[in-house]
C-alpha atoms as a PDB file:
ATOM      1  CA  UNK A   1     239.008 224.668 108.227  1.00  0.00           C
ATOM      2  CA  UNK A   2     238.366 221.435 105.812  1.00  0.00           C
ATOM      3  CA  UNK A   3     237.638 219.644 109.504  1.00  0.00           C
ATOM      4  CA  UNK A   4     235.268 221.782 110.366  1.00  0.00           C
ATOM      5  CA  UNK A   5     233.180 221.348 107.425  1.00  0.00           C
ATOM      6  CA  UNK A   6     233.624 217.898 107.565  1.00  0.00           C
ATOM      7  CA  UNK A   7     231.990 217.790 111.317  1.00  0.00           C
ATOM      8  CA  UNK A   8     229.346 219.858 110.216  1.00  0.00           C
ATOM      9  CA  UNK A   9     228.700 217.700 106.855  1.00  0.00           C
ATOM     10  CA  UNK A  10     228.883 214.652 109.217  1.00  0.00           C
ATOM     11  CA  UNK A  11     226.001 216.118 111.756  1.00  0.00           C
ATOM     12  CA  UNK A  12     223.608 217.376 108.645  1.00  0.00           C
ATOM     13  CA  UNK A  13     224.065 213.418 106.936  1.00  0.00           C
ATOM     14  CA  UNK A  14     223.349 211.705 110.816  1.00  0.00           C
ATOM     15  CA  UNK A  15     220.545 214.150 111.632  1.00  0.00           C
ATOM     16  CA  UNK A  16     218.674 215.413 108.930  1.00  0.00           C
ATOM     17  CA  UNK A  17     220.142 213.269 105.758  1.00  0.00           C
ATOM     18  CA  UNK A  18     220.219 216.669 104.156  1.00  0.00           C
ATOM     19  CA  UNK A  19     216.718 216.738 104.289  1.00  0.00           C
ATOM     20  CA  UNK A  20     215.859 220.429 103.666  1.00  0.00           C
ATOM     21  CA  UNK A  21     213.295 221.213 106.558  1.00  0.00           C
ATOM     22  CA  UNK A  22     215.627 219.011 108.958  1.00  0.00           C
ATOM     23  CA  UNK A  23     218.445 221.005 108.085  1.00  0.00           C
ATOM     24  CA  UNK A  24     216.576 224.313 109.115  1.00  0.00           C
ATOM     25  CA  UNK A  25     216.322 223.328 112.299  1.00  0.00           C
ATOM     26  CA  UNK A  26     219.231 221.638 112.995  1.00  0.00           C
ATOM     27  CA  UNK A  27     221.073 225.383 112.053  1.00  0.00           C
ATOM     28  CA  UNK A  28     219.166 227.198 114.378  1.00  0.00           C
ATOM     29  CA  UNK A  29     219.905 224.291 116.729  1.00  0.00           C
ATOM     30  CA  UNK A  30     223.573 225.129 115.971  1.00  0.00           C
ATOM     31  CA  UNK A  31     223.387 228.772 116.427  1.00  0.00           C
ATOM     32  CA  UNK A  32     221.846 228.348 119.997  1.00  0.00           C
ATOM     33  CA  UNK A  33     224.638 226.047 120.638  1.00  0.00           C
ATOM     34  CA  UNK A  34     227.494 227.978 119.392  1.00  0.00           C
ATOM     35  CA  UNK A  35     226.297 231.325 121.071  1.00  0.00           C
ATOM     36  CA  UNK A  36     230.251 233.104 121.184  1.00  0.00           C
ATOM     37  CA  UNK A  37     230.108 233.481 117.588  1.00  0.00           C
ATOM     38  CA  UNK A  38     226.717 234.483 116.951  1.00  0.00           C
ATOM     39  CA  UNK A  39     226.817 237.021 119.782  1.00  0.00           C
ATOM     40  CA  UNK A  40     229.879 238.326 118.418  1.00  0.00           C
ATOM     41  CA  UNK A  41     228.719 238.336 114.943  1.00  0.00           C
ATOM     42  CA  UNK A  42     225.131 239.438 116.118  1.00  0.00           C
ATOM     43  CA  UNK A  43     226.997 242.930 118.286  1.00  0.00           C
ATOM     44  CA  UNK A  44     229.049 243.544 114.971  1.00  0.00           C
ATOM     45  CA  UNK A  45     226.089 243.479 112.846  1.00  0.00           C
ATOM     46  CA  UNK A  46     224.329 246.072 114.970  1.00  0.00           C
ATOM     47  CA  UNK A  47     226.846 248.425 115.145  1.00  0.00           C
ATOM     48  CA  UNK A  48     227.216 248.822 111.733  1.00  0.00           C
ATOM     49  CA  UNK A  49     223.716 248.891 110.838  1.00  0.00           C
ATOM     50  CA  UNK A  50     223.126 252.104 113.801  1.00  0.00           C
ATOM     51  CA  UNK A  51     226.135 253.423 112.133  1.00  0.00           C
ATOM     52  CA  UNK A  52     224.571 253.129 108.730  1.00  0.00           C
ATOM     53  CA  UNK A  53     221.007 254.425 109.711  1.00  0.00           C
ATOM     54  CA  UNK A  54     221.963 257.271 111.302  1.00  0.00           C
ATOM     55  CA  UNK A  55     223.686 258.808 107.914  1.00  0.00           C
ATOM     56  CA  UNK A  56     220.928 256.955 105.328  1.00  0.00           C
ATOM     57  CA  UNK A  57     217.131 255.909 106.074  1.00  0.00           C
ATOM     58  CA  UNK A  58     216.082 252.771 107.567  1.00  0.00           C
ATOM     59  CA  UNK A  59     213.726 252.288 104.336  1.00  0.00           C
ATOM     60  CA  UNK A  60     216.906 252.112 102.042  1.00  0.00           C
ATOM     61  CA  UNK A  61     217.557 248.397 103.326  1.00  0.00           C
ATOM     62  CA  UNK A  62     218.666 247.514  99.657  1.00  0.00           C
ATOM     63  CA  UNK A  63     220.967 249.856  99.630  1.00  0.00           C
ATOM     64  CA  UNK A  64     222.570 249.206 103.114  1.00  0.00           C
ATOM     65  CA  UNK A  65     223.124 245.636 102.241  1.00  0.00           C
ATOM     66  CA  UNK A  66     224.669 246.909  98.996  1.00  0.00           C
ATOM     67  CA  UNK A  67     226.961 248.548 100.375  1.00  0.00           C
ATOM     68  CA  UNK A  68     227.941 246.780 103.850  1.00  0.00           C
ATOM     69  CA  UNK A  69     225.966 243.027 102.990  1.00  0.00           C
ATOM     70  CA  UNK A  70     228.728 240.935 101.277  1.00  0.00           C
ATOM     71  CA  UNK A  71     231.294 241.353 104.608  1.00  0.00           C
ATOM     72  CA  UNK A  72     228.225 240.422 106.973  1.00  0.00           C
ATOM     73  CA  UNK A  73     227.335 236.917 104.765  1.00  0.00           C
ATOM     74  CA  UNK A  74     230.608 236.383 104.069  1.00  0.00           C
ATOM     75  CA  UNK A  75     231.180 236.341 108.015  1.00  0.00           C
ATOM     76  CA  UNK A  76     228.111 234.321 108.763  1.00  0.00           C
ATOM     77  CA  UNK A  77     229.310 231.905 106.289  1.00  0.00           C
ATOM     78  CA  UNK A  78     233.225 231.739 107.513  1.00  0.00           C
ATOM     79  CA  UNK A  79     233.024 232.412 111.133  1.00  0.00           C
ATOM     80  CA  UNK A  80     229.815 231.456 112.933  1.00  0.00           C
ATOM     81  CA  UNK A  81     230.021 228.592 110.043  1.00  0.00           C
ATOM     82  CA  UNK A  82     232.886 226.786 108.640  1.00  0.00           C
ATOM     83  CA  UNK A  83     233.275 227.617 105.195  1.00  0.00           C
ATOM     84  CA  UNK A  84     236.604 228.879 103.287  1.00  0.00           C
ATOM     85  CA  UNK A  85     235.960 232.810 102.231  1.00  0.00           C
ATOM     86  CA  UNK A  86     238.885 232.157  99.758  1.00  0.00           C
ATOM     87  CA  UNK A  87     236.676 230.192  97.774  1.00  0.00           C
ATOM     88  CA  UNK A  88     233.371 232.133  98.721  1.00  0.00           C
ATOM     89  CA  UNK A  89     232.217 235.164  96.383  1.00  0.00           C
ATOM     90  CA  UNK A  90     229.240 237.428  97.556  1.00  0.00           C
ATOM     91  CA  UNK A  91     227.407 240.466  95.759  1.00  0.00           C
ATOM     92  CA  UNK A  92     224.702 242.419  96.993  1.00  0.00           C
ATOM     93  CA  UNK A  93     222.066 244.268  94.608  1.00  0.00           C
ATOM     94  CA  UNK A  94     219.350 246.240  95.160  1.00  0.00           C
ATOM     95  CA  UNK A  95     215.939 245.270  93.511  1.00  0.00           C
ATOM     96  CA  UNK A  96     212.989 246.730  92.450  1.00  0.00           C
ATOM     97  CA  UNK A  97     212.413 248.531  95.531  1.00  0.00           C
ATOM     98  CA  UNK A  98     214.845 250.263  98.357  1.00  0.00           C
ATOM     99  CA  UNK A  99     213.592 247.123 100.445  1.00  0.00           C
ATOM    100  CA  UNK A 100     214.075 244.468  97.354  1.00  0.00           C
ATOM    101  CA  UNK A 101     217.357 242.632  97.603  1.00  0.00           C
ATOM    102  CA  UNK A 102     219.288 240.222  95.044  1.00  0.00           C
ATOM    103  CA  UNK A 103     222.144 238.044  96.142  1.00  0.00           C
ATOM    104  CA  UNK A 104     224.738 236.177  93.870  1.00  0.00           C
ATOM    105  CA  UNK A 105     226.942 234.110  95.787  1.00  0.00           C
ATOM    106  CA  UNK A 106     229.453 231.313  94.420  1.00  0.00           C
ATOM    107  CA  UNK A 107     231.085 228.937  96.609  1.00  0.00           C
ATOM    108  CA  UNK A 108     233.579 226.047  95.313  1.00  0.00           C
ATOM    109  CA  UNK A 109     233.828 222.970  96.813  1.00  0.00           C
ATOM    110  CA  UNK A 110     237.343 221.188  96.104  1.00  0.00           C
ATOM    111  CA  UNK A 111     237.101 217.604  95.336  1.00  0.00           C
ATOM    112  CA  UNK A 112     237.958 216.321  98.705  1.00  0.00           C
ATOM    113  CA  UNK A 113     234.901 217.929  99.968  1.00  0.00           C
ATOM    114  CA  UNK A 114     232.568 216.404  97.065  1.00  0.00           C
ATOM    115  CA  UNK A 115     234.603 212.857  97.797  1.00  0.00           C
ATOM    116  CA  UNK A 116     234.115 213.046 101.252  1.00  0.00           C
ATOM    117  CA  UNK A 117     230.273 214.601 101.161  1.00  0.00           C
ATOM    118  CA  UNK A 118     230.122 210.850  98.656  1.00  0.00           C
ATOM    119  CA  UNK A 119     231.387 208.497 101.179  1.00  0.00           C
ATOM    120  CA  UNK A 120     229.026 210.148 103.976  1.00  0.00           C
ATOM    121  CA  UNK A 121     226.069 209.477 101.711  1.00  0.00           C
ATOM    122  CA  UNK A 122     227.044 206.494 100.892  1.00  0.00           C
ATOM    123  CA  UNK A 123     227.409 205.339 104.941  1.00  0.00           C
ATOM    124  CA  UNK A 124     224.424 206.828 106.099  1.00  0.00           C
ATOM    125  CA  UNK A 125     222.452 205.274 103.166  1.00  0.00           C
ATOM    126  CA  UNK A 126     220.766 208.284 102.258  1.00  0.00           C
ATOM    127  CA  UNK A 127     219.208 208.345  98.454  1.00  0.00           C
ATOM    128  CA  UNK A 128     221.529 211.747  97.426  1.00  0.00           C
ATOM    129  CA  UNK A 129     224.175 212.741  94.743  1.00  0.00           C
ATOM    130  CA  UNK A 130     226.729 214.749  96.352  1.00  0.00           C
ATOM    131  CA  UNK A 131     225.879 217.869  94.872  1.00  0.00           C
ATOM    132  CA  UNK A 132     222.599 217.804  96.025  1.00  0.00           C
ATOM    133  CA  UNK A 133     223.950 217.569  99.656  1.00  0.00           C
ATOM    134  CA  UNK A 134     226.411 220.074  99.152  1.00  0.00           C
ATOM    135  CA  UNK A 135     224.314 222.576  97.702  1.00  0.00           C
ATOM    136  CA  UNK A 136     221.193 222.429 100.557  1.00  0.00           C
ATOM    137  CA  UNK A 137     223.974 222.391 103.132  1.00  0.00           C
ATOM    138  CA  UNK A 138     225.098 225.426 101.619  1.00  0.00           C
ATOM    139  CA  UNK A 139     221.456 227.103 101.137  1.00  0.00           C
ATOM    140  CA  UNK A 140     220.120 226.511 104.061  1.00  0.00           C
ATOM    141  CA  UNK A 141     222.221 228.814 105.929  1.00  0.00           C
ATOM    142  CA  UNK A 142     221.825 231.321 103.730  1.00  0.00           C
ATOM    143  CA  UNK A 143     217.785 230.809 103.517  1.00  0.00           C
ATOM    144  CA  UNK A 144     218.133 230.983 107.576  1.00  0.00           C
ATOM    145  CA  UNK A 145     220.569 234.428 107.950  1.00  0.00           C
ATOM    146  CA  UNK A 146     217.325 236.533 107.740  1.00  0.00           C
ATOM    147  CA  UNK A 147     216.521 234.886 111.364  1.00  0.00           C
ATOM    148  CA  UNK A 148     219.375 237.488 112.349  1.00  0.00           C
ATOM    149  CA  UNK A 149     218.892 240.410 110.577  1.00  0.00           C
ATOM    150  CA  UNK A 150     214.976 240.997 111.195  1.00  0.00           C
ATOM    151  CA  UNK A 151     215.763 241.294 114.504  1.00  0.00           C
ATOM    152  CA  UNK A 152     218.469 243.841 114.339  1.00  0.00           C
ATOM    153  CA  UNK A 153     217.239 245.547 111.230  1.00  0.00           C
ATOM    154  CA  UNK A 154     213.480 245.522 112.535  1.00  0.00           C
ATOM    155  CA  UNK A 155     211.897 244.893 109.115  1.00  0.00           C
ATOM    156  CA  UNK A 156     210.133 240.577 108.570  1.00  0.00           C
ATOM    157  CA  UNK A 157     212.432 239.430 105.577  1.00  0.00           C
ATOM    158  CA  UNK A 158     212.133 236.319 103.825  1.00  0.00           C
ATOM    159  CA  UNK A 159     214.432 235.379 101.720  1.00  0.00           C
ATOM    160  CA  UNK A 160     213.770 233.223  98.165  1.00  0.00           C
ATOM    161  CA  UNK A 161     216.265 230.738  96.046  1.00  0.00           C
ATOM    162  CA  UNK A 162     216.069 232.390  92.310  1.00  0.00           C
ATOM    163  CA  UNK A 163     218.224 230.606  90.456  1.00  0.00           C
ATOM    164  CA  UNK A 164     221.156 227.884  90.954  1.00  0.00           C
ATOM    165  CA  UNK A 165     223.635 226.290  89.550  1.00  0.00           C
ATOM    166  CA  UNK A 166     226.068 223.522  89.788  1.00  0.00           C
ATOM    167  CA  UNK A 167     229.395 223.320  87.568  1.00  0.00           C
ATOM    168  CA  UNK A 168     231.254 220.052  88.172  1.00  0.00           C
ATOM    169  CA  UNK A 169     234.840 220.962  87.456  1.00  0.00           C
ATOM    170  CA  UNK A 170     237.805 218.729  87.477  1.00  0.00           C
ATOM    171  CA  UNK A 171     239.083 220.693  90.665  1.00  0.00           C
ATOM    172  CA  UNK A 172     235.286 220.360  92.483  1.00  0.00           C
ATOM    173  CA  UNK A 173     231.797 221.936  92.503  1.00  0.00           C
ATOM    174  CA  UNK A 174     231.437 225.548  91.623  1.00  0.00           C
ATOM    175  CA  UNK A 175     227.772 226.395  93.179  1.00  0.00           C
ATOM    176  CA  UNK A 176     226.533 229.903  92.012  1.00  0.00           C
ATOM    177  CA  UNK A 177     223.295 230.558  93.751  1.00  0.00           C
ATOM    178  CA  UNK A 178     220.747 233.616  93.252  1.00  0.00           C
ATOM    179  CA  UNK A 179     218.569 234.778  95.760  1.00  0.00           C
ATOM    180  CA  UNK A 180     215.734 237.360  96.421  1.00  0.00           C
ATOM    181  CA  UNK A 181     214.926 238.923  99.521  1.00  0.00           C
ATOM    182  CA  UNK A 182     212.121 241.722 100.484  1.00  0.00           C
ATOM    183  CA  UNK A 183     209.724 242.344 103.939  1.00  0.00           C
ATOM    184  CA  UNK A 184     206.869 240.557 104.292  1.00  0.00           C
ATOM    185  CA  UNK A 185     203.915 242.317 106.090  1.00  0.00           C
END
């Protein structure tokens, strides 16, 4: 899994030195690469969300990803991407609204992930700590999942960093990121 990550840390330093817009497209650049997964992922989605609309209302979006939202990121994040669900936490809230969403999600990074993410930085001369890297490579795919969802869920989401966090621990990087989410008309 750790050389997975590693490959994809190595592409976002050489093509977009973690530079946020860059990294945008560069994902979607990666999803239309790595179709299998997103198909896959994309079919699965569907199917649960026709499940869930036939037995709740469409409007009650909040409440779907409340209930079924934390296995679909947590998939997007671990299998059409290369991050470690062991060390991944996700929890789905509903807002204000039954369209309003709030996300928590944690992820930690080991030390051989923040060492590595270091000596990338370091050979591609970009002007970067670490945890800076880390923590847009991380975002970015989370800011981007809505691409997916409007489409299945038929609603125009955008989704909004709230609130993050970095905790440099002696094992690593413990990110713990908040996010909003709600249609736009």
């Amino acid at each position: 899994m750790f050389f997975k990550l590693k490959n994809l840390l190595n592409k976002l330093a050489f093509y977009t030195k973690f530079e946020r817009m860059d990294m945008i497209e560069f994902y979607k650049t990666e999803i239309q690469k790595n179709l299998m997964p997103i198909r896959s992922f994309e079919r699965d989605f569907n199917e649960i969300w026709t499940n869930w609309a036939k037995k709740n209302s469409k409007s009650e979006v909040a409440k779907f990803f409340k209930e079924k939202g934390d296995k679909l990121l947590i998939r997007w994040l671990t299998e059409v991407f290369p991050f470690n669900n062991r060390k991944l936490d996700v929890k789905f809230f509903e807002g204000g609204t039954t369209v309003d969403i709030i996300l928590k999600i944690t992820y930690a990074f080991s030390n051989e992930e923040l060492f590595f993410v270091e000596k990338i930085i370091s050979e591609n001369k970009i002007d970067l700590s670490p945890q800076i890297a880390l923590v847009r490579s991380f975002a970015e795919l989370i800011l981007i999942f809505p691409i997916i969802w409007n489409e299945i869920i038929g609603y125009e989401f955008t989704i909004m960093p709230e609130n993050e966090k970095e905790e440099l621990k002696k094992d690593g990087l413990n990110l713990l990121m908040e996010f909003s989410s709600r249609p736009y008309y």
